[in-house]
C-alpha atoms as a PDB file:
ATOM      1  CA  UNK A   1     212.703 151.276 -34.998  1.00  0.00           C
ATOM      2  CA  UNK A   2     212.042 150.758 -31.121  1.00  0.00           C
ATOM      3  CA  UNK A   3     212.139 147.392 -30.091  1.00  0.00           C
ATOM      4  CA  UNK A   4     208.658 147.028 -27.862  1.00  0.00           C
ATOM      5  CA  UNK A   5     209.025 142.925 -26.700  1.00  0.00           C
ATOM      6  CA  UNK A   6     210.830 140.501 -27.949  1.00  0.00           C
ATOM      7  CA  UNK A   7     209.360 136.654 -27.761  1.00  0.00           C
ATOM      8  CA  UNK A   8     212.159 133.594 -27.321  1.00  0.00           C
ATOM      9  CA  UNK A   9     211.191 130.581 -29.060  1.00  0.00           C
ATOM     10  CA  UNK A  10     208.728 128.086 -26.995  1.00  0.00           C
ATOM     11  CA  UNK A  11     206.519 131.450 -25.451  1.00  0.00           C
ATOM     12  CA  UNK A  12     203.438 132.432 -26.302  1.00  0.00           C
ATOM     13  CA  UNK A  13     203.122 134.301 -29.658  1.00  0.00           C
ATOM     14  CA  UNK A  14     206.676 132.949 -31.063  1.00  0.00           C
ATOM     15  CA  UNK A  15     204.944 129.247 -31.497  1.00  0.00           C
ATOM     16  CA  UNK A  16     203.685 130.239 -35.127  1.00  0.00           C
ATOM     17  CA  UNK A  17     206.986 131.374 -36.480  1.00  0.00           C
ATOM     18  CA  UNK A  18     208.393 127.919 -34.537  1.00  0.00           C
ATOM     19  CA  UNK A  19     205.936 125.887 -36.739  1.00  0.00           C
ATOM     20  CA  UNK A  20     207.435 127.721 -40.173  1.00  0.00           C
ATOM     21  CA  UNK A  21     210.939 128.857 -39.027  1.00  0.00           C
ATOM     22  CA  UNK A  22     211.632 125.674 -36.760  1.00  0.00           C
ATOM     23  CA  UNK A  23     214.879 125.718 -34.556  1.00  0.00           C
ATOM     24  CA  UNK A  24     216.678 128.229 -36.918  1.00  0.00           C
ATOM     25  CA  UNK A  25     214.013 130.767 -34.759  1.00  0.00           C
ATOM     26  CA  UNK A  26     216.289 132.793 -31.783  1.00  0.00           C
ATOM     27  CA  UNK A  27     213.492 135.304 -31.409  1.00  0.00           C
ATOM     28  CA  UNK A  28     210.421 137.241 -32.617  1.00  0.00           C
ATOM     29  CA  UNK A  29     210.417 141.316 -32.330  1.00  0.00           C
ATOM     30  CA  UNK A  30     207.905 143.640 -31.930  1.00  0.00           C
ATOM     31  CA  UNK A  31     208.594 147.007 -33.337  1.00  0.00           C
ATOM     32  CA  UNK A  32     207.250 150.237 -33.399  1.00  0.00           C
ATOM     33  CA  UNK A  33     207.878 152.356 -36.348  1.00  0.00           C
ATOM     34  CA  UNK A  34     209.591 155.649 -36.076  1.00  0.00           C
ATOM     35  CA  UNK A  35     206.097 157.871 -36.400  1.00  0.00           C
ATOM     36  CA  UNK A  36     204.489 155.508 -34.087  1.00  0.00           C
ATOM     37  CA  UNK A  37     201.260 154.777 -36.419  1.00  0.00           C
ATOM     38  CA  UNK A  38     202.695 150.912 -37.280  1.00  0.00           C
ATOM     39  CA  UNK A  39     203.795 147.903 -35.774  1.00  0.00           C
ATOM     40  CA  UNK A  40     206.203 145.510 -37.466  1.00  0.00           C
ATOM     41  CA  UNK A  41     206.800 141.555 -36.416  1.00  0.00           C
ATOM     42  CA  UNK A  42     210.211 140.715 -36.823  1.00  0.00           C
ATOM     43  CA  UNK A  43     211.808 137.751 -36.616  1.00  0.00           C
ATOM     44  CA  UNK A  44     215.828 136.426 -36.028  1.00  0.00           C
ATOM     45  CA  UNK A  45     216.772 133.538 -37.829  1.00  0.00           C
ATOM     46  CA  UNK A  46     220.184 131.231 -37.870  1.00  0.00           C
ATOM     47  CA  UNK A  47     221.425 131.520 -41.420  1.00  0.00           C
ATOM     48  CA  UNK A  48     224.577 129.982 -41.665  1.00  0.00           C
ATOM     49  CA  UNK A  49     226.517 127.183 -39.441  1.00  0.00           C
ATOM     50  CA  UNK A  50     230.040 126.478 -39.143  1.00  0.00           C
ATOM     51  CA  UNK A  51     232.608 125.538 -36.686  1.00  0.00           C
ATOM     52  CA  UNK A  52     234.702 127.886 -34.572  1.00  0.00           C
ATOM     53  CA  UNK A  53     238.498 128.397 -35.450  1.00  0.00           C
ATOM     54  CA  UNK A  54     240.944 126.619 -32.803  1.00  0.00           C
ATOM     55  CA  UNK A  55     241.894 128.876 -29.957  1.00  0.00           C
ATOM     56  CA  UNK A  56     244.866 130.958 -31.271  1.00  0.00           C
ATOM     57  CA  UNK A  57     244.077 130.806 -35.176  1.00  0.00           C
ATOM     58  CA  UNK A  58     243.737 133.656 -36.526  1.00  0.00           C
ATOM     59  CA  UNK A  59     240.856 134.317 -39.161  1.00  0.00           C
ATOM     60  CA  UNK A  60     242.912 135.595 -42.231  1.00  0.00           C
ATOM     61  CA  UNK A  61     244.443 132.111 -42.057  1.00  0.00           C
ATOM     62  CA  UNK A  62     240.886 130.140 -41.779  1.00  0.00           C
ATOM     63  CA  UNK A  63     240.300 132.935 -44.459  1.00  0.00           C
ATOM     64  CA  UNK A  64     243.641 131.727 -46.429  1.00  0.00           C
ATOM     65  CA  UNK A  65     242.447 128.201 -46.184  1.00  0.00           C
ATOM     66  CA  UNK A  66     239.337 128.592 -47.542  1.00  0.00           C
ATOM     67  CA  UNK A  67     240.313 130.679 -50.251  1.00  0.00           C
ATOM     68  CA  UNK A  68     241.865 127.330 -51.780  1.00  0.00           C
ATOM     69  CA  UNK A  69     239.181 125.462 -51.281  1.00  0.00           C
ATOM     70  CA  UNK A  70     238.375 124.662 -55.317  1.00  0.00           C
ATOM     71  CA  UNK A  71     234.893 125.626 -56.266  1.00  0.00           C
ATOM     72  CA  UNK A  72     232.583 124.505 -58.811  1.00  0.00           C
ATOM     73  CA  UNK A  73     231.547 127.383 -61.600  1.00  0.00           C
ATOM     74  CA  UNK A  74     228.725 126.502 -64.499  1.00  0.00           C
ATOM     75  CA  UNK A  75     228.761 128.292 -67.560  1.00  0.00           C
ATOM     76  CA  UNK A  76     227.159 127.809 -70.634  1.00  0.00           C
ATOM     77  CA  UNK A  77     228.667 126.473 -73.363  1.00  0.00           C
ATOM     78  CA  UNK A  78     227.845 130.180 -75.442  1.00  0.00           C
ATOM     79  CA  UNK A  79     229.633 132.111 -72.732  1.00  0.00           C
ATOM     80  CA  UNK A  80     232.812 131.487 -74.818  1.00  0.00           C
ATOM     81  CA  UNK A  81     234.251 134.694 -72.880  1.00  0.00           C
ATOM     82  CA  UNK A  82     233.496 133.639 -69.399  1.00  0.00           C
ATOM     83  CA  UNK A  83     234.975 130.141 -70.030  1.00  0.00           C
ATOM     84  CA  UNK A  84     238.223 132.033 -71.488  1.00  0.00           C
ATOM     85  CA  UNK A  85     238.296 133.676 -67.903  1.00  0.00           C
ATOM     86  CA  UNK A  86     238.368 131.072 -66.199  1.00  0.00           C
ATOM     87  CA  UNK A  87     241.089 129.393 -68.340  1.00  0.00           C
ATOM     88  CA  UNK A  88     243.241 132.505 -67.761  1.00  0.00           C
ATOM     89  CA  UNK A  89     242.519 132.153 -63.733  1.00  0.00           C
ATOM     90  CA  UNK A  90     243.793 128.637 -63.425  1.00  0.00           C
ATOM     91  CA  UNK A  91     240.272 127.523 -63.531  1.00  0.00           C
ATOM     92  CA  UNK A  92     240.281 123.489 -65.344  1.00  0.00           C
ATOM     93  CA  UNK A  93     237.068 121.827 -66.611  1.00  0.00           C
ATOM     94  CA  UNK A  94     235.816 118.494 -64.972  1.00  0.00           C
ATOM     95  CA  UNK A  95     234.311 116.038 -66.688  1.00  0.00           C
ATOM     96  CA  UNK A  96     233.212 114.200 -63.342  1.00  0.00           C
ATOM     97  CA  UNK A  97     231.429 117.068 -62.186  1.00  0.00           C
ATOM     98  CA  UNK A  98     230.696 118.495 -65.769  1.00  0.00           C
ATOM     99  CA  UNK A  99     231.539 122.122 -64.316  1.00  0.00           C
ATOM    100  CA  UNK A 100     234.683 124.770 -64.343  1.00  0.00           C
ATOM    101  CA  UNK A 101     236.952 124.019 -61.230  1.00  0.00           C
ATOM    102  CA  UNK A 102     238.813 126.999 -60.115  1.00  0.00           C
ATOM    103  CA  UNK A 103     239.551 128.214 -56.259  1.00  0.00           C
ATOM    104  CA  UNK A 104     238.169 130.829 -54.589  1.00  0.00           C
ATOM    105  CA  UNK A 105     241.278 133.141 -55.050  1.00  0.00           C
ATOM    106  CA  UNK A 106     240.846 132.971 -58.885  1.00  0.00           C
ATOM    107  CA  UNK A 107     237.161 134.051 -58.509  1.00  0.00           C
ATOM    108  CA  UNK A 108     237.858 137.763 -59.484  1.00  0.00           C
ATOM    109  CA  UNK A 109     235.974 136.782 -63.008  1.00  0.00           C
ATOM    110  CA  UNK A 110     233.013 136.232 -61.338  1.00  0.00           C
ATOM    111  CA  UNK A 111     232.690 140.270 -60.669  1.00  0.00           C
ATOM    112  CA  UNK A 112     233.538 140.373 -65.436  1.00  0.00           C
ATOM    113  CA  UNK A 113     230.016 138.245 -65.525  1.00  0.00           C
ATOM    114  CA  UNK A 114     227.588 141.371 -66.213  1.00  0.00           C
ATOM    115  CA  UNK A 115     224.231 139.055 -66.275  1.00  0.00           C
ATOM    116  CA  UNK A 116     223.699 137.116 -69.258  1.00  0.00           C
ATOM    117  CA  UNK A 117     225.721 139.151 -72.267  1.00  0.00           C
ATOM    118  CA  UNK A 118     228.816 139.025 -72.988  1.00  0.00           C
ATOM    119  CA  UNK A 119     230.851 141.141 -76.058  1.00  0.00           C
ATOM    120  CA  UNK A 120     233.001 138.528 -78.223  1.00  0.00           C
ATOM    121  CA  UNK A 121     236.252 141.572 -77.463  1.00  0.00           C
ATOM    122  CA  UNK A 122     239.601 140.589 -76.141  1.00  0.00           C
ATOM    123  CA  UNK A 123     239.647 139.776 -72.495  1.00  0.00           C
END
C-alpha cells in the first residue's frame, strides 16, 4: 500500500488518535490501497520499552541474561502433564507466588501445551 501523508502527533488530523493512543502515537498514515478504490488510516504505536545494552555488549549476552531471568507459569491443578513438564525442566512451585517458577531457558514445554487438553501418556 502507497503511503499518501503521514500526520506526526500534535498536527491537525493526528489529535484524535492523540486523545485514544496518547504519547505511545509516533504517527498516523494515510494509505491508498493497491487498486486505488480505498483509503486506509493507519496508525504507529510504541509497544514495548526497554533500555539500550551498554556500548560494546553484545545482544546474545543481554539475550543470555535474560534467558535466566525465572518466570512465573500457572497451570491448573488438572494439567497433571504440564506440571510434570515443568518438574522435568527444573521448573519448582512457589508457594509465595502460588505459581510454577522455571527460567526462560526451560520454557521449551510451553510449545507441549496444545490449548486446554492434555493425554494422561508418558511425557
Amino acid at each position: 500500500m502507497k503511503v499518501i501523508k503521514t500526520i506526526r502527533p500534535g498536527e491537525l488530523g493526528a489529535r484524535r488518535f492523540e486523545q485514544r493512543f496518547g504519547k505511545r502515537l509516533c504517527a498516523v498514515c494515510y494509505r491508498e490501497s493497491p487498486c486505488g478504490k480505498k483509503i486506509f488510516t493507519t496508525v504507529e504505536l510504541i509497544i514495548d520499552e526497554r533500555e539500550k545494552p551498554a556500548t560494546g555488549t553484545s545482544l546474545a549476552a543481554v539475550n543470555t541474561y535474560r534467558k535466566a531471568e525465572p518466570v512465573a507459569v500457572c497451570v491448573g491443578y488438572e494439567e497433571q502433564a504440564m506440571r510434570r513438564l515443568i518438574k522435568q525442566s527444573g521448573g519448582r512451585w512457589s508457594k509465595t507466588g502460588k505459581a510454577w517458577v522455571m527460567g526462560h531457558a526451560s520454557r521449551e514445554c510451553d510449545n507441549a501445551r496444545p490449548g486446554a487438553s492434555h493425554s494422561g501418556g508418558s511425557g
